[in-house]
Protein backbone atom coordinates (compact mmCIF):
# COMPACT_ATOMS: atom_id res chain seq x y z
CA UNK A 1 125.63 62.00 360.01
CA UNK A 2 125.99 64.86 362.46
CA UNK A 3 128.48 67.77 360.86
CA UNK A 4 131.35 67.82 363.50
CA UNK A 5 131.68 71.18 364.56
CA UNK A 6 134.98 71.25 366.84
CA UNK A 7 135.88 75.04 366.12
CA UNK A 8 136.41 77.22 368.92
CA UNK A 9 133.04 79.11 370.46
CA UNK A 10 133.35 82.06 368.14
CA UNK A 11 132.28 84.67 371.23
CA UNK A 12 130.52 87.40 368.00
CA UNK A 13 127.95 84.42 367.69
CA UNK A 14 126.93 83.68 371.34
CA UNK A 15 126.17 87.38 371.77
CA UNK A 16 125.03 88.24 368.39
CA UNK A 17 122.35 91.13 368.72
CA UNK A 18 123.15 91.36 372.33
CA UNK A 19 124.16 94.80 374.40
CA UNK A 20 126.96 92.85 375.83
CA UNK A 21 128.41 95.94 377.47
CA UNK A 22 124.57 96.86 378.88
CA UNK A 23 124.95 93.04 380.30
CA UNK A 24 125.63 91.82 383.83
CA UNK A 25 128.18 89.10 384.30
CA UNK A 26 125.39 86.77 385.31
CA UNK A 27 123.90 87.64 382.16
CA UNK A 28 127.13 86.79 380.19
CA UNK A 29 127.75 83.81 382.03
CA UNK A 30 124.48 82.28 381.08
CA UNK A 31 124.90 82.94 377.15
CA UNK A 32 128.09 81.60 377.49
CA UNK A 33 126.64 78.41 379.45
CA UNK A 34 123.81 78.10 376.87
CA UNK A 35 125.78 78.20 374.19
CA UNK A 36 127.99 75.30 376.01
CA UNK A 37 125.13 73.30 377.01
CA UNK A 38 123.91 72.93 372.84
CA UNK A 39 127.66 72.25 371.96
CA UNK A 40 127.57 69.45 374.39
CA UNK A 41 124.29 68.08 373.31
CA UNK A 42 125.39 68.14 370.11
CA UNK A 43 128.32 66.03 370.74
CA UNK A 44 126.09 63.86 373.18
CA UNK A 45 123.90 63.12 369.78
CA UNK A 46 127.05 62.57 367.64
CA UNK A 47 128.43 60.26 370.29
CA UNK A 48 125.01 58.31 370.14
CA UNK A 49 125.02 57.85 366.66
CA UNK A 50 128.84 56.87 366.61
CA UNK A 51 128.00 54.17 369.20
CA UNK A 52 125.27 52.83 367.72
CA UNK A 53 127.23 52.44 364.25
CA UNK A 54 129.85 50.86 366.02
CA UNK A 55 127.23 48.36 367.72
CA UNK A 56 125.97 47.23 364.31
CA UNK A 57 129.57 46.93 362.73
CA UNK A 58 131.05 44.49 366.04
CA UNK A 59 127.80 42.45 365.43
CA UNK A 60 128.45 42.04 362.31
CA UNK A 61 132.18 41.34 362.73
CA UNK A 62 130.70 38.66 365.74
CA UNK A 63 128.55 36.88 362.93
CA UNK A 64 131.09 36.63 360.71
CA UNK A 65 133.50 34.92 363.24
CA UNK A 66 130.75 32.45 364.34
CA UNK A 67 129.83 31.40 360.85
CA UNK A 68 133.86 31.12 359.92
CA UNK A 69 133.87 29.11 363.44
CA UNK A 70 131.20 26.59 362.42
CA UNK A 71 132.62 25.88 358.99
């Protein structure tokens, strides 16, 4: 299972070993989008998983209703 990280963006991380105040703002902005863009894919991969539990547990439940139907 994916570890659920829903903290905020601690900012000392995203520009860890950077000269932030040697940085332009384009330069900031695109750490800060990086760093957005792997939280997001990370909860794109958590959301995959999460839907493809939840596709094996309502096929499940459906098999179990048809078999209880047919008795």
């Amino acid at each position: 299972m994916v570890k659920r990280d829903r903290k905020r963006v601690d900012v000392g991380k995203v520009f860890e070993g950077k000269d932030v105040d040697r940085m332009s703002s384009f330069e900031v902005a695109m750490c800060m989008s990086s760093d957005m863009e792997d939280r997001m894919l990370a909860l794109a991969t958590e959301l995959d998983e999460l839907e493809s539990k939840y596709a094996v547990l309502d096929a499940a439940l459906n098999a179990t209703d048809f078999a209880r139907e047919a008795a």
